[in-house]
C-alpha atoms as a PDB file:
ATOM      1  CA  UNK A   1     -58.543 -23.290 -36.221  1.00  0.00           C
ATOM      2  CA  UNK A   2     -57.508 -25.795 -33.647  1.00  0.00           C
ATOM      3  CA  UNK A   3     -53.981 -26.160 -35.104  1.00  0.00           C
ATOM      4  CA  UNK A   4     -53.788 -22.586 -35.044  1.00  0.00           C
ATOM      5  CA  UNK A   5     -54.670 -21.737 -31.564  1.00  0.00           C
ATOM      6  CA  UNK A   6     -52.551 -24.736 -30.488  1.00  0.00           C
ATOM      7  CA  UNK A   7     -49.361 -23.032 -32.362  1.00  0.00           C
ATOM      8  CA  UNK A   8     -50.280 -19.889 -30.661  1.00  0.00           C
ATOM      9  CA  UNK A   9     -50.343 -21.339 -27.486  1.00  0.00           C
ATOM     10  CA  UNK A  10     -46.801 -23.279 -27.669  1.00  0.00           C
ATOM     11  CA  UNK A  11     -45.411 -19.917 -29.003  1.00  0.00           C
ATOM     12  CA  UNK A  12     -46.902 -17.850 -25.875  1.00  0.00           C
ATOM     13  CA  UNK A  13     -45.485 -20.164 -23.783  1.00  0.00           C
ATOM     14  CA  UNK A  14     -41.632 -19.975 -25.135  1.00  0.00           C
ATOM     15  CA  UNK A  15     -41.824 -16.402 -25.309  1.00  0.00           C
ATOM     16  CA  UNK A  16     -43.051 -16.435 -21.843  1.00  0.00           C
ATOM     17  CA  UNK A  17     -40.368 -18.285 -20.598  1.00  0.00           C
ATOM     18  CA  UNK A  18     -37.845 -16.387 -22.688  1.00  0.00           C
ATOM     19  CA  UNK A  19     -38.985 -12.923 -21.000  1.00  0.00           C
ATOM     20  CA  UNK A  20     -39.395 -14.073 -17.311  1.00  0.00           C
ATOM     21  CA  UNK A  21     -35.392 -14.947 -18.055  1.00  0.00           C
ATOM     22  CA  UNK A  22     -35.241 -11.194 -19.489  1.00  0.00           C
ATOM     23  CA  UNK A  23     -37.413 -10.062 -16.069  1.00  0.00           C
ATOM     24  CA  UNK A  24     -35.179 -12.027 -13.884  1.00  0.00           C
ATOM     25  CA  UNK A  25     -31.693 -10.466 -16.113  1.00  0.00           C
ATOM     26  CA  UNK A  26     -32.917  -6.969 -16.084  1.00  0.00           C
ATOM     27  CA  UNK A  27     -33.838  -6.731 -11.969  1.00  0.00           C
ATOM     28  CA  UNK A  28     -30.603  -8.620 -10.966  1.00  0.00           C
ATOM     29  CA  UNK A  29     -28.916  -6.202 -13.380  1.00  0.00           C
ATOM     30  CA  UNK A  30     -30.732  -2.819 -12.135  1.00  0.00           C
ATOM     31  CA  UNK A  31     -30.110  -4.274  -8.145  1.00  0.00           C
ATOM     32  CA  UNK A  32     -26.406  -5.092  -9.107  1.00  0.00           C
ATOM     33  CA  UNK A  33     -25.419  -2.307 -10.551  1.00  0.00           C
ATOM     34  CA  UNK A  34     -27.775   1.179 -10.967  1.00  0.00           C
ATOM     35  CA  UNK A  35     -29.765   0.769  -7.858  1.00  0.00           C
ATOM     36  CA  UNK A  36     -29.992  -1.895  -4.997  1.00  0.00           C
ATOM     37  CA  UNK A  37     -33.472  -1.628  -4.698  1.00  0.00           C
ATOM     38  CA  UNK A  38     -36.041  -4.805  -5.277  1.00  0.00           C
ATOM     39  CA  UNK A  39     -39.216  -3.641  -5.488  1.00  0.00           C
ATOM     40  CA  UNK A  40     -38.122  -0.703  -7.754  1.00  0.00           C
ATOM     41  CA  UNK A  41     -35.811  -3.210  -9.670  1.00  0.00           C
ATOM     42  CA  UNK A  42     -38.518  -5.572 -10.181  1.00  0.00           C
ATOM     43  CA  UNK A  43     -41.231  -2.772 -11.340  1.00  0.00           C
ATOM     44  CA  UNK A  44     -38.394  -1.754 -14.151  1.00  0.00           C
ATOM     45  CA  UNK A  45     -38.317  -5.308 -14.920  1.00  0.00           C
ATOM     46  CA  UNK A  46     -42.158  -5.599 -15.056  1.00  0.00           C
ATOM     47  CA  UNK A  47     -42.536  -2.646 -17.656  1.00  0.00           C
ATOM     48  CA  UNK A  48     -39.268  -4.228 -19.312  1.00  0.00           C
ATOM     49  CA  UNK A  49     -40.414  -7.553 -19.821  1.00  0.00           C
ATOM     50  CA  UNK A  50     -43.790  -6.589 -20.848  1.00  0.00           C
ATOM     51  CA  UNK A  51     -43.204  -4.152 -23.509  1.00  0.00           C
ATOM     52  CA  UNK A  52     -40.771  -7.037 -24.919  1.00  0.00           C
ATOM     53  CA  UNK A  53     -43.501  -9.155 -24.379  1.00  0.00           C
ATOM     54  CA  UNK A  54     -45.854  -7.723 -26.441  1.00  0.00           C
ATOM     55  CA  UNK A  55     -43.609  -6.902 -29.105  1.00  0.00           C
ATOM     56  CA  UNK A  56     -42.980 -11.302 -29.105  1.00  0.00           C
ATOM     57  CA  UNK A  57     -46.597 -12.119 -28.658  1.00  0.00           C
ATOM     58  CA  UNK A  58     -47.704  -9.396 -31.212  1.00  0.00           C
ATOM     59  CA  UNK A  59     -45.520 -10.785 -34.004  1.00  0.00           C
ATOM     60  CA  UNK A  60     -44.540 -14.747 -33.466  1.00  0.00           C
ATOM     61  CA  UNK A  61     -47.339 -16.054 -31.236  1.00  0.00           C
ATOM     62  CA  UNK A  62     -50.546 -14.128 -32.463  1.00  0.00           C
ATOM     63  CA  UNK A  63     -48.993 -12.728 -36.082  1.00  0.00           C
ATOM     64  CA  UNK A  64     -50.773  -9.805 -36.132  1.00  0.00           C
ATOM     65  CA  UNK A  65     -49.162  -6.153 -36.171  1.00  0.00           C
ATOM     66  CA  UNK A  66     -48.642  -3.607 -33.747  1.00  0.00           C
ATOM     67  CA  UNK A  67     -51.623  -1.335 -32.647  1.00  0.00           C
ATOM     68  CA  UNK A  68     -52.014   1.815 -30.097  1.00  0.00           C
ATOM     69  CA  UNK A  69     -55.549  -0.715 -29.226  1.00  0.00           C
ATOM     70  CA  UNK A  70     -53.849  -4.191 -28.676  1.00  0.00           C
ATOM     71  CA  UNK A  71     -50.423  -2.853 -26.816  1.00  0.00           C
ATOM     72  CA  UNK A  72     -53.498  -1.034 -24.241  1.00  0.00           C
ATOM     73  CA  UNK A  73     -55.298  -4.736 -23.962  1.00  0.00           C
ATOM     74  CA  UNK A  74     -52.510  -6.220 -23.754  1.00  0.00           C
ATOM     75  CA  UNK A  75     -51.070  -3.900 -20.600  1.00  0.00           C
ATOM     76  CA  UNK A  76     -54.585  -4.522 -19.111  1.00  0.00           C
ATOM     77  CA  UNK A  77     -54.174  -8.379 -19.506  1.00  0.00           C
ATOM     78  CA  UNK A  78     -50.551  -7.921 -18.344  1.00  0.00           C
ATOM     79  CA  UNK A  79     -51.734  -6.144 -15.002  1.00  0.00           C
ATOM     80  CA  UNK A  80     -54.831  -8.963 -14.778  1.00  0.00           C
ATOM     81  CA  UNK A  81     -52.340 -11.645 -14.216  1.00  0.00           C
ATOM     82  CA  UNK A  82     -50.255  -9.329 -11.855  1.00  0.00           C
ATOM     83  CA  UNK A  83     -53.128  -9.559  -9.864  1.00  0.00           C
ATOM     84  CA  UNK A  84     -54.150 -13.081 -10.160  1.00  0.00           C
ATOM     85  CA  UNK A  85     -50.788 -14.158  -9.444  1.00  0.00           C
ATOM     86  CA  UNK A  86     -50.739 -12.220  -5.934  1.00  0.00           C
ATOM     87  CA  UNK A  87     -54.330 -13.383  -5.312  1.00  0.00           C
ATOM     88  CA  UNK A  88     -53.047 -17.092  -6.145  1.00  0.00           C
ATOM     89  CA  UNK A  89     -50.260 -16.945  -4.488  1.00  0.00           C
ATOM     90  CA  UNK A  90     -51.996 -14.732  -1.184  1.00  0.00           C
ATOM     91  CA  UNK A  91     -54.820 -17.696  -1.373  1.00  0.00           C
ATOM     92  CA  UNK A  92     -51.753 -20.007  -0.499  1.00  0.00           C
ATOM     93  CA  UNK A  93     -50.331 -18.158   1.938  1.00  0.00           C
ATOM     94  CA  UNK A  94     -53.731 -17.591   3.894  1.00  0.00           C
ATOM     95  CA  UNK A  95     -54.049 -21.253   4.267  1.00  0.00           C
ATOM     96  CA  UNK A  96     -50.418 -21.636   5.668  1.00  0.00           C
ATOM     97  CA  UNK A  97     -49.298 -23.346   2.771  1.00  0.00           C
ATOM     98  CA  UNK A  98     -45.918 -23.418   1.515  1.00  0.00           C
ATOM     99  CA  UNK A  99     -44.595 -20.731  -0.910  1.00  0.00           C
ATOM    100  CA  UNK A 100     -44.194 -23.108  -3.518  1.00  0.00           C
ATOM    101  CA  UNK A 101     -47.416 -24.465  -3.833  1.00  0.00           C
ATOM    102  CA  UNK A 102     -48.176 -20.936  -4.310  1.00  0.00           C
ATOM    103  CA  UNK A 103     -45.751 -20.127  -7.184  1.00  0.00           C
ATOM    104  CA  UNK A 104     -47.200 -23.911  -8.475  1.00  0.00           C
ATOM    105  CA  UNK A 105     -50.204 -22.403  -8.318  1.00  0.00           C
ATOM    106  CA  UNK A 106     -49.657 -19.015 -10.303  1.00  0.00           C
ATOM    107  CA  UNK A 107     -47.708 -20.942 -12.894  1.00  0.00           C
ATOM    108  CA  UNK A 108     -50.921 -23.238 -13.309  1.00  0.00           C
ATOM    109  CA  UNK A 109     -53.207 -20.555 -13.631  1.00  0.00           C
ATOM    110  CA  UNK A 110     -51.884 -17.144 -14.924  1.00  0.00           C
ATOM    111  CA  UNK A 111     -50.549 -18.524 -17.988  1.00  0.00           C
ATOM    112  CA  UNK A 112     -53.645 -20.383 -19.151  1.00  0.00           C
ATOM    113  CA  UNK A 113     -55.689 -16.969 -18.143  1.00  0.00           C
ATOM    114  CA  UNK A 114     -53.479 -14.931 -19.743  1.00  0.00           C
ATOM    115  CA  UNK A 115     -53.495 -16.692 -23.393  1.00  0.00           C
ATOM    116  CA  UNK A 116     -57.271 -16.843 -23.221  1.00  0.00           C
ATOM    117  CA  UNK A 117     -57.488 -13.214 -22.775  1.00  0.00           C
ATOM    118  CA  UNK A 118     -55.142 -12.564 -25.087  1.00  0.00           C
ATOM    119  CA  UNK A 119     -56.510 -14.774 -27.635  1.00  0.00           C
ATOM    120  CA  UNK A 120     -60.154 -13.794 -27.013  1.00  0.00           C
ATOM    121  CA  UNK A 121     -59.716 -10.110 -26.705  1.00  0.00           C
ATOM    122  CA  UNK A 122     -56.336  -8.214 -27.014  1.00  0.00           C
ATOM    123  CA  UNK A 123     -55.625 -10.064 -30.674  1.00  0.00           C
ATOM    124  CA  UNK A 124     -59.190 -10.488 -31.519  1.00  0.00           C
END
């Protein structure tokens, strides 16, 4: 079981770093050329890299199939760590601290969160 949840957890974080590359791609792409607007760029991103996202996590990391029940958890857990990442990073910013300690921050503790969530209760 440990060796399992270990190989799930290297595999979640590849495919995370593989779709924050697709999240950065897809809003520099929508700003560049469709529309030359951020915030809407980055929510097309968001959905984007999160639908891909699942598809990755459903299949290599967690190798289970594709459900109406886990694609719904896993949108929840998605939206969790949206907003523990501003909380993290807003918790930083209250006490004046620089922006990257904040972004250290979020990449210290969303990821973790976000497998245990997963692991506990969207692929349970």
């Amino acid at each position: 079981m440990q060796t399992l949840r270990w190989q799930q957890a290297q595999r979640f974080l590849v495919s995370g770093v593989l779709v924050t590359g697709l999240h950065v791609l897809v809003a520099a792409s929508v700003i560049r050329f469709l529309w030359p607007n951020p915030m809407f760029a980055n929510g097309f991103a968001f959905v984007t890299a999160t639908v891909v996202s699942y598809v990755i996590n459903t299949r290599w990391s967690f190798s289970s199939s594709f459900q109406s029940r886990s694609f719904l958890r896993f949108c929840v857990v998605s939206v969790i760590g949206c907003v523990l990442a501003m909380g993290v990073s807003g918790v930083a910013d209250a006490y004046g601290w620089s922006y990257w300690i904040g972004i250290a921050g979020v990449v210290m503790v969303v990821p973790p969160m976000t497998f245990l969530l997963h692991s506990l209760w969207t692929y349970r």
